[in-house]
N, C-alpha and C. Protein backbone atom coordinates (compact mmCIF):
# COMPACT_ATOMS: atom_id res chain seq x y z
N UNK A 1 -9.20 33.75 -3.23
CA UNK A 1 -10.31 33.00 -3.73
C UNK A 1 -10.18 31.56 -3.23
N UNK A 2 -11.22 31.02 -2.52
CA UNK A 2 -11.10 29.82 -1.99
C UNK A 2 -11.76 28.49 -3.11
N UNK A 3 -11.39 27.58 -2.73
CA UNK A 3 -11.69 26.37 -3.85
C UNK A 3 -11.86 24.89 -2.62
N UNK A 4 -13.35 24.53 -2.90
CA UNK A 4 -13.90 23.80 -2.13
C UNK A 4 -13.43 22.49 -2.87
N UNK A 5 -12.77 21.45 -2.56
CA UNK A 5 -12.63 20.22 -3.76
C UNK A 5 -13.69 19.13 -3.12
N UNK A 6 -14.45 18.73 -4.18
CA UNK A 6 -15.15 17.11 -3.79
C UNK A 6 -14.50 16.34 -2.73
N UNK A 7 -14.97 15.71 -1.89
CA UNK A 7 -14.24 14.64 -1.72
C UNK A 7 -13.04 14.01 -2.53
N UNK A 8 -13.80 13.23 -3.73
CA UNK A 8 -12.67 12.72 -4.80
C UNK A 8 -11.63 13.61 -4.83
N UNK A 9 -11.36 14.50 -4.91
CA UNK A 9 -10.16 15.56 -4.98
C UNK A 9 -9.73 15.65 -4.02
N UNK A 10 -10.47 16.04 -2.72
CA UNK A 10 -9.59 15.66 -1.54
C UNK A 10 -8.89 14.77 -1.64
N UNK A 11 -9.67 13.57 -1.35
CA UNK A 11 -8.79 11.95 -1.56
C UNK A 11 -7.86 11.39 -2.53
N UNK A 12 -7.90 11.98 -3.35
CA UNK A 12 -6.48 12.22 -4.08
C UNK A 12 -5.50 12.94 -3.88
N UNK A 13 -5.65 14.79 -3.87
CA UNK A 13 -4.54 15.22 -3.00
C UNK A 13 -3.87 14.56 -1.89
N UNK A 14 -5.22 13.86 -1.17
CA UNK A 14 -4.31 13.19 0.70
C UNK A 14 -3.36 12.22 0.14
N UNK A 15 -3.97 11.15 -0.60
CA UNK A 15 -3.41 9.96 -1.57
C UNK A 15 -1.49 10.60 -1.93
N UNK A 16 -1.92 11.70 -2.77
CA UNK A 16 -0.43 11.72 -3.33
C UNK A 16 0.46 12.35 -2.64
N UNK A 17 -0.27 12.94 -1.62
CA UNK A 17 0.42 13.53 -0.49
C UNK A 17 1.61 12.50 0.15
N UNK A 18 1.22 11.34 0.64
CA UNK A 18 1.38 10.50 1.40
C UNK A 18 2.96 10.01 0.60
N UNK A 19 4.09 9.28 1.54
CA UNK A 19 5.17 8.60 0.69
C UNK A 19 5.18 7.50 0.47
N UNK A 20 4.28 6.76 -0.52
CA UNK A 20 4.21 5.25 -1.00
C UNK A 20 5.52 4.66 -1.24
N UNK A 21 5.75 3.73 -0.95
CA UNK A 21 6.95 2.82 -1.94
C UNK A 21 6.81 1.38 -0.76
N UNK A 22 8.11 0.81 -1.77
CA UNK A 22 8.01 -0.67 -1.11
C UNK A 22 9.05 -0.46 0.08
N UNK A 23 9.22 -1.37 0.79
CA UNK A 23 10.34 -1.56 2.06
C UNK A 23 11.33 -1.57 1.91
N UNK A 24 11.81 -1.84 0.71
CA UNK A 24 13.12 -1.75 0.07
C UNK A 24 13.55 -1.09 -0.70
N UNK A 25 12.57 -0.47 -1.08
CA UNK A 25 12.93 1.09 -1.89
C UNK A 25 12.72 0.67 -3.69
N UNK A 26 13.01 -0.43 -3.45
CA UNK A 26 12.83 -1.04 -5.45
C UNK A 26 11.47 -1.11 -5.73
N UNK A 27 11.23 -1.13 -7.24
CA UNK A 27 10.03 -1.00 -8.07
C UNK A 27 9.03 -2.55 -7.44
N UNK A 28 8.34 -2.24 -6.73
CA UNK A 28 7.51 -3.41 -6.76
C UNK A 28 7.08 -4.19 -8.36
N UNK A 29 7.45 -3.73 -9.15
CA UNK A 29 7.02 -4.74 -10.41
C UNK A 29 7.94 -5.42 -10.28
N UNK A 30 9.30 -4.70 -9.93
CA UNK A 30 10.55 -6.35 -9.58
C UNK A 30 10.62 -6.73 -8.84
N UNK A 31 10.17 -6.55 -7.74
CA UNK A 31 10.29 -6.99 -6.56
C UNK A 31 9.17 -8.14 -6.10
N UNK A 32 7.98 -7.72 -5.82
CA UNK A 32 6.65 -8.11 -6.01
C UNK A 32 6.37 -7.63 -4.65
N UNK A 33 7.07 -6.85 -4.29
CA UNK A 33 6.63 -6.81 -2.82
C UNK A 33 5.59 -5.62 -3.07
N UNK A 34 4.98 -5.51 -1.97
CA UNK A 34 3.81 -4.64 -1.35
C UNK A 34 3.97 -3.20 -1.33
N UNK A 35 3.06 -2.28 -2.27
CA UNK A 35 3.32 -1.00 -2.46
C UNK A 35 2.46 -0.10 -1.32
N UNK A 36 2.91 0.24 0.02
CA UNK A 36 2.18 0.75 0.73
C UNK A 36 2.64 1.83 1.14
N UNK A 37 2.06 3.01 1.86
CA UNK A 37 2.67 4.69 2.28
C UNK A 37 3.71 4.23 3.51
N UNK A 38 4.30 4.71 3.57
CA UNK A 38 6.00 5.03 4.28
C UNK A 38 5.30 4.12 5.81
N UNK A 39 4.37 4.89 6.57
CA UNK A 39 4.12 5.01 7.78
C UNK A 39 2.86 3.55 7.70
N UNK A 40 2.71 3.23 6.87
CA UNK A 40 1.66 1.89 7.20
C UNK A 40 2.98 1.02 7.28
N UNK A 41 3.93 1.18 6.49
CA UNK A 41 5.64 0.06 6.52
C UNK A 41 5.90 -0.15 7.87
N UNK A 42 6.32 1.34 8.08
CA UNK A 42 6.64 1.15 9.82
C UNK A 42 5.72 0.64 10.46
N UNK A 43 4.18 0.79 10.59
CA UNK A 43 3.67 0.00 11.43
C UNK A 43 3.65 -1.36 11.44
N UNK A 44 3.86 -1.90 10.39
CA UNK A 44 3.84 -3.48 10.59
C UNK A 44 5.36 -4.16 10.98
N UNK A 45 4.93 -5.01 11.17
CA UNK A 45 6.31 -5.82 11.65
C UNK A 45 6.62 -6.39 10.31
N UNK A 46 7.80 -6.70 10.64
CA UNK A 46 8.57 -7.47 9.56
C UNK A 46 7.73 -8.80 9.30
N UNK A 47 7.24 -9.42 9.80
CA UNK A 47 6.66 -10.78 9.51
C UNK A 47 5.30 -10.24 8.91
N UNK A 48 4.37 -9.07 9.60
CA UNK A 48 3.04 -8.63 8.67
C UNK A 48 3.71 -8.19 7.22
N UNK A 49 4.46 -7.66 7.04
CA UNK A 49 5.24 -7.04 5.91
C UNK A 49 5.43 -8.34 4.84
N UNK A 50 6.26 -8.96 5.79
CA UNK A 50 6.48 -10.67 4.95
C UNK A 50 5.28 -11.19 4.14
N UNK A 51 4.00 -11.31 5.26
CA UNK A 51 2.93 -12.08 4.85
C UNK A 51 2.11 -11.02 3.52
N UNK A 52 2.17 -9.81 3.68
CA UNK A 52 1.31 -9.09 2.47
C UNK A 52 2.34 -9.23 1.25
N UNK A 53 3.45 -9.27 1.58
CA UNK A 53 4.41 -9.28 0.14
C UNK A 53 4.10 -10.65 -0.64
N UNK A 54 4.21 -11.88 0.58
CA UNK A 54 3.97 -13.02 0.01
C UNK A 54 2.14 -13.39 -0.60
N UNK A 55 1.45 -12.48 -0.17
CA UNK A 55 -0.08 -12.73 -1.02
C UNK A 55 0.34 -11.69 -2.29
N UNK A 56 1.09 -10.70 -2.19
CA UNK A 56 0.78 -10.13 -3.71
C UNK A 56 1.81 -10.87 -4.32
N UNK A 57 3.11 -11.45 -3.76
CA UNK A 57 3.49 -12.19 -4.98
C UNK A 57 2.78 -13.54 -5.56
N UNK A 58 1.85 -13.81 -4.58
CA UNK A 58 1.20 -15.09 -5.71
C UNK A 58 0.11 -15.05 -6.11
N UNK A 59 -0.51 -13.81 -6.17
CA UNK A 59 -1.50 -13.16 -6.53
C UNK A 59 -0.93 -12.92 -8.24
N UNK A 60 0.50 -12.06 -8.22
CA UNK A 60 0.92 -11.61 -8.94
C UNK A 60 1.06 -12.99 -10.43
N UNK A 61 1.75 -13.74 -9.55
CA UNK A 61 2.02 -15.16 -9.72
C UNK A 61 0.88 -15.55 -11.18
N UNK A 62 -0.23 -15.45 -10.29
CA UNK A 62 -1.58 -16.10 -10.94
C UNK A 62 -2.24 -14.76 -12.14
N UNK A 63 -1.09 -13.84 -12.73
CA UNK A 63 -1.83 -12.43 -13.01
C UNK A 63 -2.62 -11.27 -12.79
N UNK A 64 -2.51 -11.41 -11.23
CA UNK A 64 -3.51 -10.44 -11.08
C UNK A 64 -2.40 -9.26 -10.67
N UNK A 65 -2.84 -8.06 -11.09
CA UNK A 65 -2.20 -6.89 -10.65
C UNK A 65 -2.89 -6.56 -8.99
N UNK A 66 -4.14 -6.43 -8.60
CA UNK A 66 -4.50 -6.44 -7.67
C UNK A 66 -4.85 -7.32 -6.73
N UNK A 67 -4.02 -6.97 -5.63
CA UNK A 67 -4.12 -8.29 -4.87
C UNK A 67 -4.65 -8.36 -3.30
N UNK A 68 -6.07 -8.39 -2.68
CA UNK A 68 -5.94 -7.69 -1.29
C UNK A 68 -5.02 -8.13 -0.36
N UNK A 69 -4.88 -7.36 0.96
CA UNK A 69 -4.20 -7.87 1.91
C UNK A 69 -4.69 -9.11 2.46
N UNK A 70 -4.05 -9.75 3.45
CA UNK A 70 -4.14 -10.44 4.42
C UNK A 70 -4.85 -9.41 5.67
N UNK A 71 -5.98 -10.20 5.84
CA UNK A 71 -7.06 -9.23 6.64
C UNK A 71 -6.46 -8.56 7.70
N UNK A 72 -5.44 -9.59 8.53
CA UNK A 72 -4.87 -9.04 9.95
C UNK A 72 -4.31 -7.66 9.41
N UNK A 73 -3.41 -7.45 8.54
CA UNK A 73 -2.41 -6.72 7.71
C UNK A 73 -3.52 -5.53 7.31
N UNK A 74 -4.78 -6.36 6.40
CA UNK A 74 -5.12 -4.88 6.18
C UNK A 74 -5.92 -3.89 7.23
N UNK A 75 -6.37 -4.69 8.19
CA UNK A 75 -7.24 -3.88 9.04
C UNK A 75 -5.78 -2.69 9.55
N UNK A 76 -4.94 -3.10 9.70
CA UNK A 76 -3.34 -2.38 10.42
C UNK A 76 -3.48 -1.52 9.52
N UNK A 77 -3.44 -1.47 7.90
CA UNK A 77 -2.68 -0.46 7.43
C UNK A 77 -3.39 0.12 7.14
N UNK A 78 -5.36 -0.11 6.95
CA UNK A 78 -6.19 0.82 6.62
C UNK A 78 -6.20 2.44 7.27
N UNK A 79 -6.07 2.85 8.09
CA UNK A 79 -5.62 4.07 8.72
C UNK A 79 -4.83 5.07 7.79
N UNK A 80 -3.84 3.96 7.25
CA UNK A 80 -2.63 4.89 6.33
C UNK A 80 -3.08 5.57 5.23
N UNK A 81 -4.43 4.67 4.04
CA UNK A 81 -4.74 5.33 3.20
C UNK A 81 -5.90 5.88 3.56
C-alpha cells in the first residue's frame, strides 16, 4: 500500500533526515554557535562559519532565538535545507 505525503511531510521527513548539529558538536544553546546540517558545515569555510555564529550570537545576545544568516552564508547553505 503506497502513501503519497504532502509536501509538508515530505519536507519534514527530508528535514529530519538530514545530520544537523553545530561544528563542534556542543548544544548550540551553550555555545551560541550556528545549528546547521552536517554538509552545509563542510561547505563553508571556517571564516563563513565564524561570521553566521557571530550574527546568531548577538542576535541571541539581544533575545532573539531566531536569527537569519549573513546573506553571503545563507545563499551557500540554502541548498542544504
Amino acid at each position: 500500500m503506497g502513501f503519497d505525503m504532502k509536501p509538508s511531510q515530505q519536507s519534514l521527513k527530508d528535514w529530519t533526515a538530514q545530520k544537523w548539529k553545530t561544528k563542534s558538536g556542543k548544544p548550540s544553546s551553550k555555545t551560541g554557535e550556528r545549528y546547521l546540517p552536517e554538509a552545509a558545515i563542510k561547505a563553508l569555510s571556517p571564516a563563513e562559519y565564524a561570521s553566521t555564529t557571530r550574527a546568531k550570537r548577538a542576535g541571541k545576545a539581544t533575545g532573539k532565538q531566531f536569527v537569519k544568516q549573513p546573506p553571503k552564508v545563507a545563499a551557500k547553505t540554502a541548498r542544504f535545507r
